[in-house]
Protein backbone atom coordinates (compact mmCIF):
# COMPACT_ATOMS: atom_id res chain seq x y z
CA UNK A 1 28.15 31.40 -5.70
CA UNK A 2 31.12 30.26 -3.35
CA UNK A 3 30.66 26.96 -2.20
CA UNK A 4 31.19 27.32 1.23
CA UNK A 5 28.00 30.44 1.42
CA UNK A 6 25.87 30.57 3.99
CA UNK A 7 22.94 31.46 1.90
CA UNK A 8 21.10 28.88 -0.35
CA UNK A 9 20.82 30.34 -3.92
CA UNK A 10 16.54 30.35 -4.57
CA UNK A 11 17.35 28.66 -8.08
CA UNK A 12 20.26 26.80 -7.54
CA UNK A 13 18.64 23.72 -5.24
CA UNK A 14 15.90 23.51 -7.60
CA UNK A 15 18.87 23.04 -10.30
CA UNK A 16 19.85 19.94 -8.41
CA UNK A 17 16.84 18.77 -8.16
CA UNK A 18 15.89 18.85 -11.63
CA UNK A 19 18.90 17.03 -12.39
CA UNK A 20 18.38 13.97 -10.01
CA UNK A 21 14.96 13.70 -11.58
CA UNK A 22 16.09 13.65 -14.89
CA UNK A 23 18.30 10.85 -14.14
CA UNK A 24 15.02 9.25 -11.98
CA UNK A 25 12.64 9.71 -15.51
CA UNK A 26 15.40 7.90 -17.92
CA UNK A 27 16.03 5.54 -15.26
CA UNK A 28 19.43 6.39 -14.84
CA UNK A 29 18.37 6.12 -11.08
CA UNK A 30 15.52 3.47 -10.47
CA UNK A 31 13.18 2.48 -8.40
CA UNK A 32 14.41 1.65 -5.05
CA UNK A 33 17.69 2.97 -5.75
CA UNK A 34 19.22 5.12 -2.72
CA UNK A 35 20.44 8.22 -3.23
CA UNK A 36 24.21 10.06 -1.31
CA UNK A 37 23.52 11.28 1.63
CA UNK A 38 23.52 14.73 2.03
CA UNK A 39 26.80 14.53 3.77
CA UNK A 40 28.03 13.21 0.55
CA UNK A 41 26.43 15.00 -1.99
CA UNK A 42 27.65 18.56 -0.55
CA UNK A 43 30.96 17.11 -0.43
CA UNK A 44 30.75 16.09 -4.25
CA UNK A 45 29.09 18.65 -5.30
CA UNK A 46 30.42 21.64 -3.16
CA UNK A 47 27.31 23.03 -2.39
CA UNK A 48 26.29 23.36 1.25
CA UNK A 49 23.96 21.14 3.44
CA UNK A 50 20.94 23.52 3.41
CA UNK A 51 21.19 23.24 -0.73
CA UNK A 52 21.24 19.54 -0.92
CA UNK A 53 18.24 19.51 1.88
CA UNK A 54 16.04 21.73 -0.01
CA UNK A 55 16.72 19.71 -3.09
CA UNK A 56 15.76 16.24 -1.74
CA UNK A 57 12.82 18.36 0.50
CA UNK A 58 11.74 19.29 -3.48
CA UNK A 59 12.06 15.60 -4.90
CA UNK A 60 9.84 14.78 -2.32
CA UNK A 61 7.61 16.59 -2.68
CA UNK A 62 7.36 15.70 -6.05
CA UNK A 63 6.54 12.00 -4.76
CA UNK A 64 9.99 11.05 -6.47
CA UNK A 65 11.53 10.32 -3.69
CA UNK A 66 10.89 9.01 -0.20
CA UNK A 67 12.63 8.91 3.41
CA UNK A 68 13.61 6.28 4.90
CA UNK A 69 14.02 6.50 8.86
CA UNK A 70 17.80 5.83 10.21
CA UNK A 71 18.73 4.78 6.07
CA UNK A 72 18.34 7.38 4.17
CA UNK A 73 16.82 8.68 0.69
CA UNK A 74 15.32 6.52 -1.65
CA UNK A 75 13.49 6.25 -5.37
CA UNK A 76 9.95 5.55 -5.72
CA UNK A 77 7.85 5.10 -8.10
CA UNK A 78 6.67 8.55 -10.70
CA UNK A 79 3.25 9.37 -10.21
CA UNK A 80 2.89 9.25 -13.61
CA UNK A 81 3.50 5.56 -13.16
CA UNK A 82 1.62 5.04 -9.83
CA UNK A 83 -1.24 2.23 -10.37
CA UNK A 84 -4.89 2.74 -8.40
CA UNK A 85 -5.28 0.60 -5.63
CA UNK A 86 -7.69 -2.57 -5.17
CA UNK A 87 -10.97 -1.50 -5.04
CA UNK A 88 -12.75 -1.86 -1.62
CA UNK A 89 -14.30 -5.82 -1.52
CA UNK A 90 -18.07 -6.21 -1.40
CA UNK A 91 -18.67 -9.98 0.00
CA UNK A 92 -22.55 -11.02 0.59
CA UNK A 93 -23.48 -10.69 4.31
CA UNK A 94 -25.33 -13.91 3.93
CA UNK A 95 -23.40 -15.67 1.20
CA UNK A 96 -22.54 -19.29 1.21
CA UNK A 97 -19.12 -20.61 2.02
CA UNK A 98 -18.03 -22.98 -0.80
CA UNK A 99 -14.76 -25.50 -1.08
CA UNK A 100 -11.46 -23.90 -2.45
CA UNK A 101 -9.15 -26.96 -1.23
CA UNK A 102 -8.08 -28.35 -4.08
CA UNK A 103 -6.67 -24.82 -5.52
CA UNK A 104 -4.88 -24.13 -2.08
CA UNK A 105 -4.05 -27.68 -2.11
CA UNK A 106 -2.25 -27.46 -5.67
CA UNK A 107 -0.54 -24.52 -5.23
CA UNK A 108 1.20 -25.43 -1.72
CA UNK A 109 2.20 -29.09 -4.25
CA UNK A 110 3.48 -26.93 -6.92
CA UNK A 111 5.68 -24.94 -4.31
CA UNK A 112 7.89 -27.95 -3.08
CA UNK A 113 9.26 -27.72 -6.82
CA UNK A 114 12.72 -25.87 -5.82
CA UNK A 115 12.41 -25.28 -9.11
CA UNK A 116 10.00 -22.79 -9.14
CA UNK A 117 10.07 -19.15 -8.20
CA UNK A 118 7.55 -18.83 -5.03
CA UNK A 119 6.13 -15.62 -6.04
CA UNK A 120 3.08 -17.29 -4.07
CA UNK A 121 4.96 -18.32 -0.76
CA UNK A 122 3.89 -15.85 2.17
CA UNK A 123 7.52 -16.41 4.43
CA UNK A 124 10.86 -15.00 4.44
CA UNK A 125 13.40 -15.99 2.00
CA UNK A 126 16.11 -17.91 4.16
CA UNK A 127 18.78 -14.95 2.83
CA UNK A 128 16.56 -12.54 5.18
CA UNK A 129 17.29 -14.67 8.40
CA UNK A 130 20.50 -14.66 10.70
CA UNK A 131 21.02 -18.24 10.51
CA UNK A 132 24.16 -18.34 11.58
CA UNK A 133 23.49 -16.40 14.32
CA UNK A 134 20.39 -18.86 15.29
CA UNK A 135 22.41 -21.86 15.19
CA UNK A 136 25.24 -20.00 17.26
CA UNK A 137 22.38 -18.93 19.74
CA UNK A 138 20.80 -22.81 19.80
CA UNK A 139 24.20 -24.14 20.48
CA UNK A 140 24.52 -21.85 23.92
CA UNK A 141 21.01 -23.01 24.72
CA UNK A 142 21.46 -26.95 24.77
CA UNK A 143 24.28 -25.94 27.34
CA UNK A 144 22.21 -23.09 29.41
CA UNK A 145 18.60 -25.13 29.75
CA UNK A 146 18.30 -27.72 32.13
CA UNK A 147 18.54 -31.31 30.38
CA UNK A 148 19.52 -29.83 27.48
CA UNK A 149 15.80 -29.32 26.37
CA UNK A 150 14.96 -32.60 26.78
CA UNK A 151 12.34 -31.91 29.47
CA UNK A 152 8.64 -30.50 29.45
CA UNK A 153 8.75 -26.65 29.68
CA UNK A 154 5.96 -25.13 31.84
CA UNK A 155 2.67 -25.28 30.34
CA UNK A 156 2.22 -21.37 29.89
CA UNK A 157 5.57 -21.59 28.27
CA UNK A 158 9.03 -20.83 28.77
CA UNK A 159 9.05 -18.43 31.43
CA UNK A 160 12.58 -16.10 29.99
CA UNK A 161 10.29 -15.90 26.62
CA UNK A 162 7.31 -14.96 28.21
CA UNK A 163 9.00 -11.73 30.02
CA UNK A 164 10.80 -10.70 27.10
CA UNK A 165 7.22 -10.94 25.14
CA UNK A 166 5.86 -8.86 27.54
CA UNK A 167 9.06 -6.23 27.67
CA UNK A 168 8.69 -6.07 23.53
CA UNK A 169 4.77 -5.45 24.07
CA UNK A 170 5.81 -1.93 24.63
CA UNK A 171 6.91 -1.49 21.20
CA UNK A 172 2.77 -1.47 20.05
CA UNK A 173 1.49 -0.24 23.30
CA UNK A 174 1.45 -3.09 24.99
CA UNK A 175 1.28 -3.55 29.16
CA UNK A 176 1.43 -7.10 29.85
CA UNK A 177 3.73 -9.26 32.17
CA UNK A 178 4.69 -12.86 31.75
CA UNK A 179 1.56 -14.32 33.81
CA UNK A 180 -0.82 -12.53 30.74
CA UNK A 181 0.82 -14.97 28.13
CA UNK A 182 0.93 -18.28 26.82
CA UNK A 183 3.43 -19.40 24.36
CA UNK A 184 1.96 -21.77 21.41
CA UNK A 185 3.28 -23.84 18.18
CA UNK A 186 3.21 -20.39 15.97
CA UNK A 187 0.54 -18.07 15.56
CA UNK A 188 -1.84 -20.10 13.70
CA UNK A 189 -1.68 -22.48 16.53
CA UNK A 190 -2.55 -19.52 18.55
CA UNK A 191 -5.51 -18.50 16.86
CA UNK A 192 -7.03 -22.00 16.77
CA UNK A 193 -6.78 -22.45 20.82
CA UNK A 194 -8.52 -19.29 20.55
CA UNK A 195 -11.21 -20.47 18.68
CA UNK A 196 -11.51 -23.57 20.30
CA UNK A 197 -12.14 -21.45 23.28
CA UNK A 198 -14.65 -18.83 22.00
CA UNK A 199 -16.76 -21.23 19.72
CA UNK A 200 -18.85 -24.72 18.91
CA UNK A 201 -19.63 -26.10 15.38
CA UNK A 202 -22.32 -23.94 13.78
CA UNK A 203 -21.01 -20.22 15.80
CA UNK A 204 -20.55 -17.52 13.48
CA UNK A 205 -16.81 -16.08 13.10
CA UNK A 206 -16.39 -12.46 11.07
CA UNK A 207 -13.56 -11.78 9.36
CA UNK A 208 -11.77 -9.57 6.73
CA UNK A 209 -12.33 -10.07 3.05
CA UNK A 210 -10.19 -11.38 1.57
CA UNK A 211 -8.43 -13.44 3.87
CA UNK A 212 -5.76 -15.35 4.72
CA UNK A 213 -6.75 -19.32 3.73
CA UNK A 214 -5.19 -20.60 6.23
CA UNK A 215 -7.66 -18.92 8.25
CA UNK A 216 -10.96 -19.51 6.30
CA UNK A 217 -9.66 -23.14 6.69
CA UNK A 218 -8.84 -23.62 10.33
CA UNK A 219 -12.47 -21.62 11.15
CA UNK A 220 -13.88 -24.36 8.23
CA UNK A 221 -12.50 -27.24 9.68
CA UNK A 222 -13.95 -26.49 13.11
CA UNK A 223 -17.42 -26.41 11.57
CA UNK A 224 -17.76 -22.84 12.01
CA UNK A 225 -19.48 -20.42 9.82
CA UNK A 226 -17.51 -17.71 8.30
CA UNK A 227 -18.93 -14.27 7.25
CA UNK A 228 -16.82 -12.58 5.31
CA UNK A 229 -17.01 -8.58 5.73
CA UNK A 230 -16.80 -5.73 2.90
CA UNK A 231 -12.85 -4.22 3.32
CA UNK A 232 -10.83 -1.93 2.09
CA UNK A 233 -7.58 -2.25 0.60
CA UNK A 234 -5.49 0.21 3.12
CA UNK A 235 -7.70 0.79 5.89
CA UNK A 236 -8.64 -2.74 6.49
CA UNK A 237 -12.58 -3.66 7.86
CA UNK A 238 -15.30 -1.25 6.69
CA UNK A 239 -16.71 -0.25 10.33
CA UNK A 240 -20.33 0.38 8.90
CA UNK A 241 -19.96 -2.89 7.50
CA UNK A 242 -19.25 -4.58 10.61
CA UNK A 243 -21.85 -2.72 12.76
CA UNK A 244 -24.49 -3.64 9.98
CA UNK A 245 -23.34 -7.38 10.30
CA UNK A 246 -23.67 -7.47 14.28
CA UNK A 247 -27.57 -6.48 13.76
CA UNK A 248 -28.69 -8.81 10.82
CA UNK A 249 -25.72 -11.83 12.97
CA UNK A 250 -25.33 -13.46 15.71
CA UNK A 251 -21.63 -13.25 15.76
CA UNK A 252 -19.60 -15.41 18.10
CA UNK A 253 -16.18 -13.83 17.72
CA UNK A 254 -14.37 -11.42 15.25
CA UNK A 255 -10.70 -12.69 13.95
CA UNK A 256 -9.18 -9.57 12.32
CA UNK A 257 -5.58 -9.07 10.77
CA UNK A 258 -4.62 -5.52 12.29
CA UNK A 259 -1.81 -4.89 10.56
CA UNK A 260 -0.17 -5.45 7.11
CA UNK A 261 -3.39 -7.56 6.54
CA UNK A 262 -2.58 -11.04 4.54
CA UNK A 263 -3.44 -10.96 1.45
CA UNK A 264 -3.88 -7.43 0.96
CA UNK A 265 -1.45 -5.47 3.37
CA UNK A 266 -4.05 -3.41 5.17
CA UNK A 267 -3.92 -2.07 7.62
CA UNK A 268 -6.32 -0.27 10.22
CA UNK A 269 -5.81 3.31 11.20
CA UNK A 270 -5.32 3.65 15.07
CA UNK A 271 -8.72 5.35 15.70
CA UNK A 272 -10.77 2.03 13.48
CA UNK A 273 -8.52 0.00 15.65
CA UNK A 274 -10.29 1.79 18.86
CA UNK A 275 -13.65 2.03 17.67
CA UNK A 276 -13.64 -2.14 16.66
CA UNK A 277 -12.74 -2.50 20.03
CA UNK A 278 -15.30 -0.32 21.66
CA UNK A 279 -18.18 -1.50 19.42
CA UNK A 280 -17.40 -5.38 19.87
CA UNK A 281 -17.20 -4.47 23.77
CA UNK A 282 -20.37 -3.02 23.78
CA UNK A 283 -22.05 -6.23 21.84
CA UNK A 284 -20.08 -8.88 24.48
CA UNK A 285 -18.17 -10.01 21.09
CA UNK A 286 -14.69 -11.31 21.55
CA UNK A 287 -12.53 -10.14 19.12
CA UNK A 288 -9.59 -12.26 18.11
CA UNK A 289 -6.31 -10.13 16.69
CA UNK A 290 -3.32 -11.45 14.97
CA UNK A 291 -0.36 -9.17 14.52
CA UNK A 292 2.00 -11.49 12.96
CA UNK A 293 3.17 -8.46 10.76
CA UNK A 294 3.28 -5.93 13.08
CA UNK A 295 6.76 -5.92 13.15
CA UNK A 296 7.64 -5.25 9.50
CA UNK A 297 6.16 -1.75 9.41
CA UNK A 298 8.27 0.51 6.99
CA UNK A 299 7.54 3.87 8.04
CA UNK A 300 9.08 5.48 11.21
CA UNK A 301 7.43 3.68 13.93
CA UNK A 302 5.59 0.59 14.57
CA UNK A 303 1.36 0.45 13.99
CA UNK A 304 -0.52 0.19 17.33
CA UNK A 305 -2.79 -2.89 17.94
CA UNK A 306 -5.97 -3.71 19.00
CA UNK A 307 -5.26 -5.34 22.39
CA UNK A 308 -4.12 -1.37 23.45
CA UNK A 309 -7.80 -0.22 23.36
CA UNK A 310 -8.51 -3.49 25.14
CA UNK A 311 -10.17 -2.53 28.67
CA UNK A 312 -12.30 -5.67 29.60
CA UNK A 313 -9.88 -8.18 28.61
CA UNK A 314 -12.00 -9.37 25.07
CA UNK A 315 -9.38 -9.09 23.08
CA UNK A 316 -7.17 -11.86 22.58
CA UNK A 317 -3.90 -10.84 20.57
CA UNK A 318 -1.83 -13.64 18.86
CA UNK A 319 1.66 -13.00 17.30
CA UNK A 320 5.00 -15.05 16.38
CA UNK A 321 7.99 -15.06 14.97
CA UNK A 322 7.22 -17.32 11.98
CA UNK A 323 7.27 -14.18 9.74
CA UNK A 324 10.15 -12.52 11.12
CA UNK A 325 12.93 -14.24 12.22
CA UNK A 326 12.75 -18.00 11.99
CA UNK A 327 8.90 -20.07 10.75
CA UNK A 328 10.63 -23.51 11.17
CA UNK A 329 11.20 -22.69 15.01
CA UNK A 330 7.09 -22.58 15.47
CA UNK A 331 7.46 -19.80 18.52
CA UNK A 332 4.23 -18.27 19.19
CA UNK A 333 2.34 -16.67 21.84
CA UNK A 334 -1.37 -15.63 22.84
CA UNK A 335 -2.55 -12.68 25.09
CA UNK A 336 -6.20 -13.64 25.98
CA UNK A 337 -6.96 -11.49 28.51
CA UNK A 338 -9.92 -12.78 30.57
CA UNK A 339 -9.63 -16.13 28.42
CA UNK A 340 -6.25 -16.72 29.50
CA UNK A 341 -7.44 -20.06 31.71
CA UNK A 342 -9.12 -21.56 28.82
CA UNK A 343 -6.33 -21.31 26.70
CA UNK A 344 -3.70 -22.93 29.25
CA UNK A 345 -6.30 -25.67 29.91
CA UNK A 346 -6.94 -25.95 26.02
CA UNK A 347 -3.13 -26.37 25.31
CA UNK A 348 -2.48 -28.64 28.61
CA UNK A 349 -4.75 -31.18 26.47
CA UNK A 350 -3.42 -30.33 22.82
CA UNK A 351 0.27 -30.54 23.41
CA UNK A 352 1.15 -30.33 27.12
CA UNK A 353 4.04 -27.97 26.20
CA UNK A 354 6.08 -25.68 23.50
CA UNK A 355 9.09 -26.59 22.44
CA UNK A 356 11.93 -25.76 24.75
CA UNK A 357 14.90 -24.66 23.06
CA UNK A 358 13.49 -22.37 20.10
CA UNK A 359 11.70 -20.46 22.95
CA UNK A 360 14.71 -20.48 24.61
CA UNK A 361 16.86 -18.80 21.98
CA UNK A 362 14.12 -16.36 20.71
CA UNK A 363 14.19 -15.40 23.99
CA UNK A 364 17.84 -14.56 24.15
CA UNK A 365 17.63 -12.60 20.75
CA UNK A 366 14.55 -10.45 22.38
CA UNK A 367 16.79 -9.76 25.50
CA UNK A 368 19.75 -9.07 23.87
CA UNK A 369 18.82 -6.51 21.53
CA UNK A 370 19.87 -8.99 18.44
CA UNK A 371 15.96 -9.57 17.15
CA UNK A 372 15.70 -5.64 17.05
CA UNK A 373 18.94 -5.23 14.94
CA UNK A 374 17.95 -8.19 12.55
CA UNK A 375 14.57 -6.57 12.07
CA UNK A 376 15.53 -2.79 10.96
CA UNK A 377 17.87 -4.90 7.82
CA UNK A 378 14.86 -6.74 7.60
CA UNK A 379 12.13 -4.04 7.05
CA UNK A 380 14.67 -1.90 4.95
CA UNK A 381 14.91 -5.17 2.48
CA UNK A 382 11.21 -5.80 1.77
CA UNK A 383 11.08 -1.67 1.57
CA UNK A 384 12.96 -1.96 -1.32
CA UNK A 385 12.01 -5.31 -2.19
CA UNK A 386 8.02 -4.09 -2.68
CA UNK A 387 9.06 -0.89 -4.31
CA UNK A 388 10.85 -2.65 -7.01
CA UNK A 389 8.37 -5.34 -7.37
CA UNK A 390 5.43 -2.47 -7.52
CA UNK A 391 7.78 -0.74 -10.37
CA UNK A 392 7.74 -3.78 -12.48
CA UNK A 393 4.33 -4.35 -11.89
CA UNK A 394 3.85 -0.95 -13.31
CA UNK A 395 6.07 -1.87 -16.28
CA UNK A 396 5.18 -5.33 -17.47
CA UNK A 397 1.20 -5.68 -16.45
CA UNK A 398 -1.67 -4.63 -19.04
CA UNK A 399 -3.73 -1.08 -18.61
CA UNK A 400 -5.73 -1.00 -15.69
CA UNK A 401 -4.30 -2.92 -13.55
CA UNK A 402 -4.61 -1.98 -10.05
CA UNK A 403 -2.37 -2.77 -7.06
CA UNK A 404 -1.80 -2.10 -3.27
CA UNK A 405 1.03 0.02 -1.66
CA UNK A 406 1.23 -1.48 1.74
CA UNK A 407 3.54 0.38 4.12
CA UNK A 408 5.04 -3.20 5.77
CA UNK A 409 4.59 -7.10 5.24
CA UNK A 410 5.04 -9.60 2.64
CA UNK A 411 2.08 -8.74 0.11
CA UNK A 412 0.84 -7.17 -3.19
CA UNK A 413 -3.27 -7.71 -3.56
CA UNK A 414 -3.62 -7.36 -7.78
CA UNK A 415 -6.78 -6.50 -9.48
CA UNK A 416 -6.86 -7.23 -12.82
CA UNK A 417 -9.86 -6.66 -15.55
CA UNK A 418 -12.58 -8.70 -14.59
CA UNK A 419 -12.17 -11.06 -17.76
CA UNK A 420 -9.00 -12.32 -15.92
CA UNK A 421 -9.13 -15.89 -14.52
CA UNK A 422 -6.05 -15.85 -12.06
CA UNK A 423 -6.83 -19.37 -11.55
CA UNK A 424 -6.36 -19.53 -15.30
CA UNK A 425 -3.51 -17.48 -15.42
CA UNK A 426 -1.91 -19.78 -12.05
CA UNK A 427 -2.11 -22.68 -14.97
CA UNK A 428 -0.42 -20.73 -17.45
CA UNK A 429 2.57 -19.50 -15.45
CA UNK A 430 3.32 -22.89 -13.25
CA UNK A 431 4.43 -23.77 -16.98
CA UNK A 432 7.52 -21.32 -16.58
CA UNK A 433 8.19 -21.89 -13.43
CA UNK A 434 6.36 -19.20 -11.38
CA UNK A 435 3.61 -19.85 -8.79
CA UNK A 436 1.44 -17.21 -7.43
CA UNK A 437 -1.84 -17.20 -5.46
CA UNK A 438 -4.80 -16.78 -7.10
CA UNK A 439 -7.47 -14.58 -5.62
CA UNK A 440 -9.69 -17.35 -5.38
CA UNK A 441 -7.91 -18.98 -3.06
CA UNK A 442 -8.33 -16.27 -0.04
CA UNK A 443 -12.53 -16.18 0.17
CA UNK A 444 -14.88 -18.73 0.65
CA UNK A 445 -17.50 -17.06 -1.91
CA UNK A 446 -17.35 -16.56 -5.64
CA UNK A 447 -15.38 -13.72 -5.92
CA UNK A 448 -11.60 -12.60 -6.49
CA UNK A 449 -11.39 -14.73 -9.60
CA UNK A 450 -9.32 -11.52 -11.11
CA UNK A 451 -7.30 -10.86 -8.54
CA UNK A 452 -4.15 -11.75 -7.30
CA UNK A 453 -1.69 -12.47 -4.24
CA UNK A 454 1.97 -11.60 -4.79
CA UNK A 455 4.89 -12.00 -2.10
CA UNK A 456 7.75 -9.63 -2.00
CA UNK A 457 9.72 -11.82 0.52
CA UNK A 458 12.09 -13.26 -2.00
CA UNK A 459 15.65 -10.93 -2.89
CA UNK A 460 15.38 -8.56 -5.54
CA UNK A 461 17.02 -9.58 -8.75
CA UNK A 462 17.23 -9.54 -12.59
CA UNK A 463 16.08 -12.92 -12.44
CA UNK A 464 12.84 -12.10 -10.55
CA UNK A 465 12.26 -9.02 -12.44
CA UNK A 466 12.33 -11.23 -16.20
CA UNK A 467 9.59 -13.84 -14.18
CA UNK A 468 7.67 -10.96 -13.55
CA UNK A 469 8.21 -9.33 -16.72
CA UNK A 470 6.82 -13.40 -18.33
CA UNK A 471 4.00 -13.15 -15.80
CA UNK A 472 2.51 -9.99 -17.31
CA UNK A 473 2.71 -11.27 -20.53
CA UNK A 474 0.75 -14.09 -19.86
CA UNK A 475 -2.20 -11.90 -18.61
CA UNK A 476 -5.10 -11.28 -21.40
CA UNK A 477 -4.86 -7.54 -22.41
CA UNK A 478 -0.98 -7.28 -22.29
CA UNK A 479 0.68 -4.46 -24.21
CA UNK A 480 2.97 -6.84 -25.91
């Protein structure tokens, strides 16, 4: 056929495509990998554009490839390779909370080793961040602010941050103005003015299961009660779980992670997100959202939220850019809705201010367009990053083992055979210099003893992928 015909043989795309997966099944082309663009391809090959189309249209559909939006085409994983996911958790309703401290405690110790490969650590590896565009940024703040910085900043919070918040708001849905937000230390700083606000010692706080620890021990350390609900490992909160809890509970306030949950990178579809809302509204139950990793979605468009369903102002949404563009900077915010008073009075006493120049330049990056930019490298990095770490997953860990495919964040949630101490196994691998979190460390009942927490936020490289490769081998039941 001549190259340049307008008709698309019926064999000859499916030719092409059989080639390219060759090449993907002996690992010619791996995991993660991006593929010409049809641009190029046509030009290499001579074929036309409709060919190479229907060829990559083919490899996907034969889950060998996947699209990436504004990037490109990619590898991913063969099905034939593809582990199950996490089964869905089943905490007791009425189960005790018990002490995991000392593990939490130990593993944050053993991660100031620079030394050791922070498989474990749940931030952004400082080769992810535009430092040098920060610093350039801070510089034209200490001559822009008044005093330098020096002073107090309003106690709401800078107001330049506080209107771009509300401008990026859109992005999920969002329709706030500057007056609906107060800026905090980071978004755990958020959440606990939240609490503080919503509860006394002995109130009753649901959350997901598992969850973050930093979380079970804020709500711990305020003498709160935490009942930890059944979830699943994509869609986030089991609803019927949740409605059963509110009748057998009195539950103060709900804290849920909406989006690329932490530990397990759930998230909740759009129509759960509405329905929590609605059902917590209807039982006077304020529900506490952070959406810390909203922002690294890897699909086409950024997950909804919560606070978007939110009609009576009971949803309080906390974010920050701790995860996404700079954690030392503490920037933060909270949008409490109808709680908004308590919170500026409740951070008047705690701190009297944020800090003034970090607000100052995150604002400018919002503004000028330069946070956007940073995040699409961003999100295309720990794309890759998780499918490559997933792949060797696949490669290196024994039979059975299942893992999560979250579609943005930081995380992998591994289940391993229920023989499988991960606190064990934490012991064992600290030895060759590789910390990871132990399931254990992210409930406050006896469970998650097999499982594991796993950060992709660190680059991709052969290094990584032979600490991996050790890893499995020191899990009982590897094929070694």
């Amino acid at each position: 056929m001549p190259a340049n015909s307008s008709k698309t043989s019926p064999y000859l795309y499916l030719q092409i495509a059989s080639r390219i997966e060759k090449q993907i099944m002996e690992q010619v082309l791996k995991v993660g990998d991006k593929l010409p663009s049809v641009r190029t391809l046509c030009r290499e090959l001579g074929h036309n554009m409709s060919t190479i189309t229907q060829a990559y249209y083919e490899l996907e559909s034969r889950s060998l490839i996947q699209t990436r939006p504004r990037s490109g085409y990619y590898v991913c994983l063969p099905p034939g390779k593809r582990l199950e996911a996490p089964k869905p958790s089943s905490p007791a309703l009425n189960g005790s909370n018990e002490d995991q401290d000392d593990l939490i405690t130990k593993v944050h110790r053993d991660g100031s080793n620079k030394a050791v490969t922070l498989l474990s650590l749940g931030v952004p590896h400082t080769s992810l961040l535009p430092v040098a565009k920060l610093n350039k940024a801070m510089l034209q703040a200490t001559r822009t602010v008044p005093g330098s910085g020096t002073g107090y900043d309003h106690v709401q919070g800078n107001e330049n941050l506080r209107r771009e918040i509300a401008k990026w708001s859109l992005n999920w849905g969002g329709v706030l103005n500057e007056l609906d937000l107060v800026t905090t230390s980071g978004c755990m700083n958020a959440l606990s003015y939240c609490l503080l606000a919503l509860t006394k010692p002995g109130d009753t706080v649901a959350i997901e299961s598992p969850a973050y620890f930093g979380i079970l021990q804020l709500a711990k350390g305020m003498g709160l009660r935490v009942l930890e609900l059944p979830t699943n490992s994509v869609t986030g909160i089991e609803i019927d779980a949740l409605k059963k809890a509110i009748s057998l509970h009195k539950i103060k306030v709900c804290l849920l992670v909406s989006n690329f949950n932490n530990p397990c990178g759930s998230s909740m579809p759009a129509i759960h997100k509405k329905e929590v809302v609605k059902l917590l509204e209807h039982h006077h139950i304020p529900l506490i959202e952070d959406d810390i990793y909203g922002d690294l979605y890897f699909g086409g468009s950024r997950p909804g939220t919560c606070k978007s369903y939110d009609e009576s102002g009971m949803v309080l949404y906390c974010n920050s850019v701790s995860k996404t563009l700079a954690p030392g900077y503490r920037v933060g915010w909270v949008a409490a809705g109808q709680f908004t008073d308590k919170i500026i009075r409740l951070k008047l006493n705690h701190s009297i201010s944020s800090a003034t120049l970090t607000s100052e330049v995150v604002a400018e990056f919002l503004k000028n367009g330069r946070y956007e930019h940073h995040l699409r490298k961003m999100r295309q990095t720990l794309h890759h990053n998780s499918m490559k770490y997933i792949a060797a997953i696949a490669s290196y860990f024994p039979e059975g083992t299942r893992v999560t495919q979250p579609e943005g964040g930081y995380f992998l949630w591994i289940e391993l055979d229920k023989r499988v101490d991960t606190t064990e196994l934490y012991n064992k691998a600290i030895k060759f210099g590789i910390s990871i979190a132990p399931g254990r460390m992210f409930t406050l009942q006896e469970q998650f003893g097999n499982c594991l927490r796993l950060s992709f936020g660190l680059p991709w490289n052969e290094e990584l992928e032979k600490k991996i490769k050790i890893l499995g081998r020191l899990i009982p039941g590897a094929f070694y």
